[in-house]
PDB file of N, CA and C in Angstrom:
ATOM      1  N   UNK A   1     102.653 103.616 116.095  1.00  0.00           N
ATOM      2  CA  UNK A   1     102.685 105.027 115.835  1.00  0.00           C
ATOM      3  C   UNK A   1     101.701 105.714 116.770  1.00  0.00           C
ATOM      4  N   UNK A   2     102.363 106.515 117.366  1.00  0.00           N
ATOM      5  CA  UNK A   2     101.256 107.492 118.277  1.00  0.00           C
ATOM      6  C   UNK A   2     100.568 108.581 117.938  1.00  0.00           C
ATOM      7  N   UNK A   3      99.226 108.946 117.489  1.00  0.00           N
ATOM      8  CA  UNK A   3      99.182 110.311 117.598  1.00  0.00           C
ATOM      9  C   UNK A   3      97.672 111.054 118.855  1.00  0.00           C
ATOM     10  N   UNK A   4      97.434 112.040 118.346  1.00  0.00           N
ATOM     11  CA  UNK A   4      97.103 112.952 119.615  1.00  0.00           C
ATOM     12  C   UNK A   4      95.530 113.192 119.128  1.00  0.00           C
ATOM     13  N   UNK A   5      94.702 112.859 120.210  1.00  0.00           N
ATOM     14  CA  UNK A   5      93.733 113.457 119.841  1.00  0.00           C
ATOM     15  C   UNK A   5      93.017 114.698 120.085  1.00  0.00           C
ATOM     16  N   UNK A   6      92.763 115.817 119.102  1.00  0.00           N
ATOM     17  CA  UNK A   6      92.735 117.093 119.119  1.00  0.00           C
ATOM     18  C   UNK A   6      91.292 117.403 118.704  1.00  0.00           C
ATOM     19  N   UNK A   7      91.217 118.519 119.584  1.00  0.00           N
ATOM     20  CA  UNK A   7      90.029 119.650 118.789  1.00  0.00           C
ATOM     21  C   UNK A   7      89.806 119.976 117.839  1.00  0.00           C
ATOM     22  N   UNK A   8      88.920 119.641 116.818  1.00  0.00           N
ATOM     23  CA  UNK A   8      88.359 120.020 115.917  1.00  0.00           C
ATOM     24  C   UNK A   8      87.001 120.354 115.927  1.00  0.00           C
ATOM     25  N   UNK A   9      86.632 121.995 116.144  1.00  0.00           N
ATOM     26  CA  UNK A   9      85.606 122.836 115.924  1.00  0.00           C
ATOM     27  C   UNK A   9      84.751 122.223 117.009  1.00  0.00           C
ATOM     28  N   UNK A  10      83.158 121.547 117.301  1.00  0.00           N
ATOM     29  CA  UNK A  10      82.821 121.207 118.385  1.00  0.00           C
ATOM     30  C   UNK A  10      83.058 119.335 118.202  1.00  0.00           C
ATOM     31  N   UNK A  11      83.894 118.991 117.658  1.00  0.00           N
ATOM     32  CA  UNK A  11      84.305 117.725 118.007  1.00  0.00           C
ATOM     33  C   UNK A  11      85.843 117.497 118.239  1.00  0.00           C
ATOM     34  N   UNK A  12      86.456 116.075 117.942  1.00  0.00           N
ATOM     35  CA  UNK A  12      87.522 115.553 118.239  1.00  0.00           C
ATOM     36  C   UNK A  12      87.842 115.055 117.353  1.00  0.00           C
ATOM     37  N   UNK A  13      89.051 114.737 117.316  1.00  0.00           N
ATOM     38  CA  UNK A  13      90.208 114.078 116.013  1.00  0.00           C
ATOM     39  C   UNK A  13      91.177 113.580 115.862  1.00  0.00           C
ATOM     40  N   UNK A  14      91.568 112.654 114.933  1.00  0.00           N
ATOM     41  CA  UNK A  14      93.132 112.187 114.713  1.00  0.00           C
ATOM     42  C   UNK A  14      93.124 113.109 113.467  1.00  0.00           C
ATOM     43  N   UNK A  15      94.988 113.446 113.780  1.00  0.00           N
ATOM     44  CA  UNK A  15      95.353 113.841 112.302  1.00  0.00           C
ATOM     45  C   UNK A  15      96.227 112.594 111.905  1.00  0.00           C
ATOM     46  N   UNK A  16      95.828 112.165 110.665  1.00  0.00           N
ATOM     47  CA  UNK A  16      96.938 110.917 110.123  1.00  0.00           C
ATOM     48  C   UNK A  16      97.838 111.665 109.408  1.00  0.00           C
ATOM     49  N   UNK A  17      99.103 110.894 110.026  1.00  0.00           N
ATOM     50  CA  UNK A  17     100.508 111.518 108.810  1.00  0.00           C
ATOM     51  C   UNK A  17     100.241 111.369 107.532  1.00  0.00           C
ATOM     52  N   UNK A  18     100.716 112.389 106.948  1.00  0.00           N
ATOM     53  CA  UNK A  18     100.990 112.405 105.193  1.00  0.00           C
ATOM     54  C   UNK A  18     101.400 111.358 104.634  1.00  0.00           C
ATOM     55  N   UNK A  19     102.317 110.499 105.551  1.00  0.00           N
ATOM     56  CA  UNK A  19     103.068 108.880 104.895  1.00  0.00           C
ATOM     57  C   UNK A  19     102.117 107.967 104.996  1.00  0.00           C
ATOM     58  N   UNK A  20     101.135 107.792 105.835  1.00  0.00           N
ATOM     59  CA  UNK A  20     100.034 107.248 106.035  1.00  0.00           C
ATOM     60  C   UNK A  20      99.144 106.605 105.123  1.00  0.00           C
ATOM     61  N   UNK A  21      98.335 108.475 104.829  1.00  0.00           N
ATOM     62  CA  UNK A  21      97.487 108.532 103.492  1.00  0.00           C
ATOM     63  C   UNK A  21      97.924 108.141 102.710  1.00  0.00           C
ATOM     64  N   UNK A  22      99.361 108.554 102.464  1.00  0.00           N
ATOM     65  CA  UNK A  22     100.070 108.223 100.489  1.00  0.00           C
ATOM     66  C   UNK A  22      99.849 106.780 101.074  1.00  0.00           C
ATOM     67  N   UNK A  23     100.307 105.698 101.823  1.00  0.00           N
ATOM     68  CA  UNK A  23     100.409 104.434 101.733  1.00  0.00           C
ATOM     69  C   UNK A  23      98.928 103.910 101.421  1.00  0.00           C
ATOM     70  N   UNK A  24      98.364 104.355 102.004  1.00  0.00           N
ATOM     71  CA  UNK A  24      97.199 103.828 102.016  1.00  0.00           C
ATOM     72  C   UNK A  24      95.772 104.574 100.648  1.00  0.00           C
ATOM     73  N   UNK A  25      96.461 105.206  99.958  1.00  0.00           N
ATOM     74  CA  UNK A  25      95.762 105.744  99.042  1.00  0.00           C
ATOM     75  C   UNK A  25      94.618 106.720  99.444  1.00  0.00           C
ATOM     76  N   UNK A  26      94.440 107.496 100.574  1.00  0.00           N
ATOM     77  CA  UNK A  26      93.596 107.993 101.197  1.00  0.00           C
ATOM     78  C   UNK A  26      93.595 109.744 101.068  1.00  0.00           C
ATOM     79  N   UNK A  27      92.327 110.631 101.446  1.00  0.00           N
ATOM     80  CA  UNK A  27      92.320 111.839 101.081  1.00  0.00           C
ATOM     81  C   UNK A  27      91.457 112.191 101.769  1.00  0.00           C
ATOM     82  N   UNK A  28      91.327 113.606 101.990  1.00  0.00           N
ATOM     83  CA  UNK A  28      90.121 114.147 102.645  1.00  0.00           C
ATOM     84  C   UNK A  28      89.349 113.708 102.310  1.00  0.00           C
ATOM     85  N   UNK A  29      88.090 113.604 102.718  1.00  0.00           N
ATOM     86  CA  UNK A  29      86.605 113.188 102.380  1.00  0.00           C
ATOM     87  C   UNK A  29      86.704 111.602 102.125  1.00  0.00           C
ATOM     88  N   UNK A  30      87.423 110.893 101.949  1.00  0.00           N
ATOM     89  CA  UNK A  30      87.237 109.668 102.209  1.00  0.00           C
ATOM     90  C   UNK A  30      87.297 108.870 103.563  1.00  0.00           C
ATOM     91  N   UNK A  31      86.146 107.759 103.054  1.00  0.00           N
ATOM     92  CA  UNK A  31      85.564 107.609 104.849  1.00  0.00           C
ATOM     93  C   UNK A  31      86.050 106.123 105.262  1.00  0.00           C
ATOM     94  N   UNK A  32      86.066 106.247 106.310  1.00  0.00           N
ATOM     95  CA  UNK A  32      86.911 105.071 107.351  1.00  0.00           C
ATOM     96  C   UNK A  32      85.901 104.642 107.953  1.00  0.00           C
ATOM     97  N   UNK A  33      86.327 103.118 108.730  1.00  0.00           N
ATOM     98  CA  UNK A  33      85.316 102.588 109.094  1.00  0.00           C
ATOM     99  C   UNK A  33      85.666 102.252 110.680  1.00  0.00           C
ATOM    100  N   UNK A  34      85.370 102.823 111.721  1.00  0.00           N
ATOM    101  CA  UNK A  34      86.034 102.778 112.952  1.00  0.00           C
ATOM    102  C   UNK A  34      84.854 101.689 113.768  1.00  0.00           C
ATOM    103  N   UNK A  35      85.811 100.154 114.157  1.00  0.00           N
ATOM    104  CA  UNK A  35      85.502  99.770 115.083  1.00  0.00           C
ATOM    105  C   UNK A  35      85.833  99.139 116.421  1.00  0.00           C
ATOM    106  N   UNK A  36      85.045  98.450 117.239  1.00  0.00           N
ATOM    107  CA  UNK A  36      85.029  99.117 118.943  1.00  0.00           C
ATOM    108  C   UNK A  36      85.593  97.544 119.456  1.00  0.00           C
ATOM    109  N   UNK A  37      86.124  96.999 120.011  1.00  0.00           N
ATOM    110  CA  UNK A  37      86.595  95.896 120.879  1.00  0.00           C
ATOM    111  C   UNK A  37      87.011  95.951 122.047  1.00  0.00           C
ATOM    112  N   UNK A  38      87.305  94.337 122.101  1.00  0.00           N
ATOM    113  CA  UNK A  38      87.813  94.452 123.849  1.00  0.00           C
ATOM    114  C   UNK A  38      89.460  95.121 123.964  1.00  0.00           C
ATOM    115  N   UNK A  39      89.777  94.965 122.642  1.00  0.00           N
ATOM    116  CA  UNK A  39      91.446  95.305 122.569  1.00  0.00           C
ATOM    117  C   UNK A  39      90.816  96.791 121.989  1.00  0.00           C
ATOM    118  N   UNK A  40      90.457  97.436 121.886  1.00  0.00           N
ATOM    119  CA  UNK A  40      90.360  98.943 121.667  1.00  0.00           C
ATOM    120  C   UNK A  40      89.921  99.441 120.276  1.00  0.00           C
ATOM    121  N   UNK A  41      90.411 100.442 119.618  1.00  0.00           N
ATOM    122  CA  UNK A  41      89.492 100.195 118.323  1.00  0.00           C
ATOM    123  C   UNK A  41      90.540 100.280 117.372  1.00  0.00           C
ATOM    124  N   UNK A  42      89.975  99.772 116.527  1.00  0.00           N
ATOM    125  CA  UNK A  42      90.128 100.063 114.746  1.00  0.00           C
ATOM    126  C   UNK A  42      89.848 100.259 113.847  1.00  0.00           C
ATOM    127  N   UNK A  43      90.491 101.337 112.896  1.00  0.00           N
ATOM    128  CA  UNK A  43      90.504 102.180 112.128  1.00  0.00           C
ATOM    129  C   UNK A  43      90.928 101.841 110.650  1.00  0.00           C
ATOM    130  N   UNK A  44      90.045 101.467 109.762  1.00  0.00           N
ATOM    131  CA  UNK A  44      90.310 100.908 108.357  1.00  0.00           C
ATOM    132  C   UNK A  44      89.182 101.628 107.038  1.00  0.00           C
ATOM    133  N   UNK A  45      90.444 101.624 106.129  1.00  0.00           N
ATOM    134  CA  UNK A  45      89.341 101.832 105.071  1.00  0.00           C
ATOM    135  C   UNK A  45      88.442 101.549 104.301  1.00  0.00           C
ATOM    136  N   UNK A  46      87.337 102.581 104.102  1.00  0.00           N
ATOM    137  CA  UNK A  46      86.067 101.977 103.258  1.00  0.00           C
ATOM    138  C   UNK A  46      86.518 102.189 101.952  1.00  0.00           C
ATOM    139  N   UNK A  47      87.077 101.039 100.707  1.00  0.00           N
ATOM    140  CA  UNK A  47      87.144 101.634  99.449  1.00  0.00           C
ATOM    141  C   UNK A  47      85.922 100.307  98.695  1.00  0.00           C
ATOM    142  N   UNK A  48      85.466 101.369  97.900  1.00  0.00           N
ATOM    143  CA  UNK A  48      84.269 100.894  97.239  1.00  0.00           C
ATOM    144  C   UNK A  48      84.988  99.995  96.132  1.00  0.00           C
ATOM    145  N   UNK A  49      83.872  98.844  95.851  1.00  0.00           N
ATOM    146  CA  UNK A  49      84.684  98.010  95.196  1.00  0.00           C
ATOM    147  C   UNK A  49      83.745  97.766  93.806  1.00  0.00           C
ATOM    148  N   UNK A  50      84.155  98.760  92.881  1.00  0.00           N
ATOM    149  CA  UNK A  50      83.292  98.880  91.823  1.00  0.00           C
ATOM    150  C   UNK A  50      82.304  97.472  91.230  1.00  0.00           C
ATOM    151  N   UNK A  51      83.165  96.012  91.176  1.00  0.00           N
ATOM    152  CA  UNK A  51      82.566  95.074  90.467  1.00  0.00           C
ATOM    153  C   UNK A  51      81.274  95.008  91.849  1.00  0.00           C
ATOM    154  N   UNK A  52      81.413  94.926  92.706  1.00  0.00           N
ATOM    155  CA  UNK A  52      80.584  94.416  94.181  1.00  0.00           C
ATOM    156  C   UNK A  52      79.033  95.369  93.305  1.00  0.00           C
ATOM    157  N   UNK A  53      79.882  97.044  93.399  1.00  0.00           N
ATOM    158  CA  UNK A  53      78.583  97.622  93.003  1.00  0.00           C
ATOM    159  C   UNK A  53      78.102  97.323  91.920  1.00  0.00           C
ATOM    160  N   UNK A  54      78.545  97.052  91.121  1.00  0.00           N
ATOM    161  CA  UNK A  54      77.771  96.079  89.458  1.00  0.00           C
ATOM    162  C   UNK A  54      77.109  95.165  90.127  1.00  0.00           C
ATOM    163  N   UNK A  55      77.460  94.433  90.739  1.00  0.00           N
ATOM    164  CA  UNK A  55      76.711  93.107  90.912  1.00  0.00           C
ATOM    165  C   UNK A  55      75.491  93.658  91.367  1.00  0.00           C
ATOM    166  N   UNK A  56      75.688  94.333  92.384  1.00  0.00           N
ATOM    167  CA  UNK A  56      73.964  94.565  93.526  1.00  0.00           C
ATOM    168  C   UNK A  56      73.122  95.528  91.921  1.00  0.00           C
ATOM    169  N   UNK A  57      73.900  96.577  91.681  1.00  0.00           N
ATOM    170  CA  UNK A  57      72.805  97.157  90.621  1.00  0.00           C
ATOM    171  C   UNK A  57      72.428  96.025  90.046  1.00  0.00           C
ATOM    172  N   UNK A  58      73.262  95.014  89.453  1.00  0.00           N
ATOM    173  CA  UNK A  58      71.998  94.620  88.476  1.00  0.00           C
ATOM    174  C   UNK A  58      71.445  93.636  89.108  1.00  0.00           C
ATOM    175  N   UNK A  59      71.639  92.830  90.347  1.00  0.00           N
ATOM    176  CA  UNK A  59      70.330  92.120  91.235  1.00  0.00           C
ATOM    177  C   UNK A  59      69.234  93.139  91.283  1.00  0.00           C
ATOM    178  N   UNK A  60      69.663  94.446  91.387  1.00  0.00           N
ATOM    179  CA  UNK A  60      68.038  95.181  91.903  1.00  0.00           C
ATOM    180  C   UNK A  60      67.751  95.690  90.600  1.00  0.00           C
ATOM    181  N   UNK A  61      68.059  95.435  89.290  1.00  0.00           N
ATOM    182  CA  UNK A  61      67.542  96.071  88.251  1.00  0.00           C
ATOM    183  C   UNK A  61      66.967  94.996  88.025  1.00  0.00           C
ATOM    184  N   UNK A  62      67.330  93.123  87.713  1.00  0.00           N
ATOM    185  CA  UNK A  62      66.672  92.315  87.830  1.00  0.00           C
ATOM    186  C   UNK A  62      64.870  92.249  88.828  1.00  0.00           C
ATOM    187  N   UNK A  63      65.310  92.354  89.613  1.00  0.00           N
ATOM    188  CA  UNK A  63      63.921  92.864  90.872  1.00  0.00           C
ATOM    189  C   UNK A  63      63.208  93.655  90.438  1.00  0.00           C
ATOM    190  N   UNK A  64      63.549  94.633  89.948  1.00  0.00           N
ATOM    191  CA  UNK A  64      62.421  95.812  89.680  1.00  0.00           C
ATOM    192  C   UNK A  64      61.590  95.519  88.467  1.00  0.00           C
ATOM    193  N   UNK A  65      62.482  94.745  87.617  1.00  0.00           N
ATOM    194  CA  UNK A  65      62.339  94.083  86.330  1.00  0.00           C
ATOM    195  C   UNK A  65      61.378  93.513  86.846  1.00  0.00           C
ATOM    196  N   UNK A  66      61.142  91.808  87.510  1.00  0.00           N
ATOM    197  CA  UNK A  66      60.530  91.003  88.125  1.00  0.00           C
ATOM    198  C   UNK A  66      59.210  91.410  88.781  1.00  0.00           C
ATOM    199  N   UNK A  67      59.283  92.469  89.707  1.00  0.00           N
ATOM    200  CA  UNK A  67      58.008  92.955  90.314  1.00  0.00           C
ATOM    201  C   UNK A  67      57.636  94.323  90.277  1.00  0.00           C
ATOM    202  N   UNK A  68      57.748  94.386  88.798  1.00  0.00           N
ATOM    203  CA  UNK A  68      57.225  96.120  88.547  1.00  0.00           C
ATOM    204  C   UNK A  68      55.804  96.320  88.605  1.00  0.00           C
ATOM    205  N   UNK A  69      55.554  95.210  88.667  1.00  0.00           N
ATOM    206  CA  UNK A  69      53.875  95.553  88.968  1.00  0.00           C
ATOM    207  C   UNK A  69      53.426  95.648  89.788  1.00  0.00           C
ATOM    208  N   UNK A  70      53.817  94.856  90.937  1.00  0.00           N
ATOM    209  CA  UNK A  70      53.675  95.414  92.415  1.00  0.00           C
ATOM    210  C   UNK A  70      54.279  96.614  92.743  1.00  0.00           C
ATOM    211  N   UNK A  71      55.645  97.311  92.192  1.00  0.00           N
ATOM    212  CA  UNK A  71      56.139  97.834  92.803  1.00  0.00           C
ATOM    213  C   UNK A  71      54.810  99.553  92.265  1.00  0.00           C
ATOM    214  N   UNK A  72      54.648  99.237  91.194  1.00  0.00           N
ATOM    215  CA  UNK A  72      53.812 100.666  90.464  1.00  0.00           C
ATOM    216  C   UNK A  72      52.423 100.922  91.225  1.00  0.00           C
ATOM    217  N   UNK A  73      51.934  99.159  91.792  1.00  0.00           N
ATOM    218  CA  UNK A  73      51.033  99.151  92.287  1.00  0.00           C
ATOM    219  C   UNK A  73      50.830 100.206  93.923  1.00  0.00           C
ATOM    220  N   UNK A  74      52.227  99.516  94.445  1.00  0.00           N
ATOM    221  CA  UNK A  74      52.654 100.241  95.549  1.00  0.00           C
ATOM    222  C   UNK A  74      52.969 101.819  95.818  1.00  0.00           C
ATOM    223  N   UNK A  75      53.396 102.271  94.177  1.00  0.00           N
ATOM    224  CA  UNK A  75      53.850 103.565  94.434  1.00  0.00           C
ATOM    225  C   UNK A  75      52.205 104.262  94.148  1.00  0.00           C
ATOM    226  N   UNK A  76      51.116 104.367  94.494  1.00  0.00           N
ATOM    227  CA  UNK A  76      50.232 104.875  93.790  1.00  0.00           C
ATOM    228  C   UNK A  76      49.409 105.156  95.346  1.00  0.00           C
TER     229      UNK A  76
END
């Protein structure tokens, strides 16, 4: 699929087709992750993956748990 890259305000842009987004579940303000190779780049989505974010919160609620005394020590 080809499209054009255009002016937008003092930058540049793809517009993605409407069939695109619906396939891909996508909307304004949601962000893509563009990267750079020897074959040129690519363009994929960032969707947050709720359990991933459970996990890290509660490693760092564990941690804070663990070294709140340094950490109170530190904030002072």
């Amino acid at each position: 699929m080809n499209v054009t890259l255009r002016k937008i305000g003092n930058s540049e842009g793809v517009i993605l087709p409407k069939d695109v987004l619906d396939r891909h579940n996508l909307k304004a303000g949601d962000q893509l992750v563009l990267t750079e190779d020897a074959d040129g780049l690519t363009l994929r989505a960032l969707h947050d993956d709720p359990e991933a974010f459970e996990k890290k919160m509660q490693i760092a609620r564990e941690r804070m748990k663990k070294y709140e005394t340094a950490y109170r020590a530190l904030a002072k």
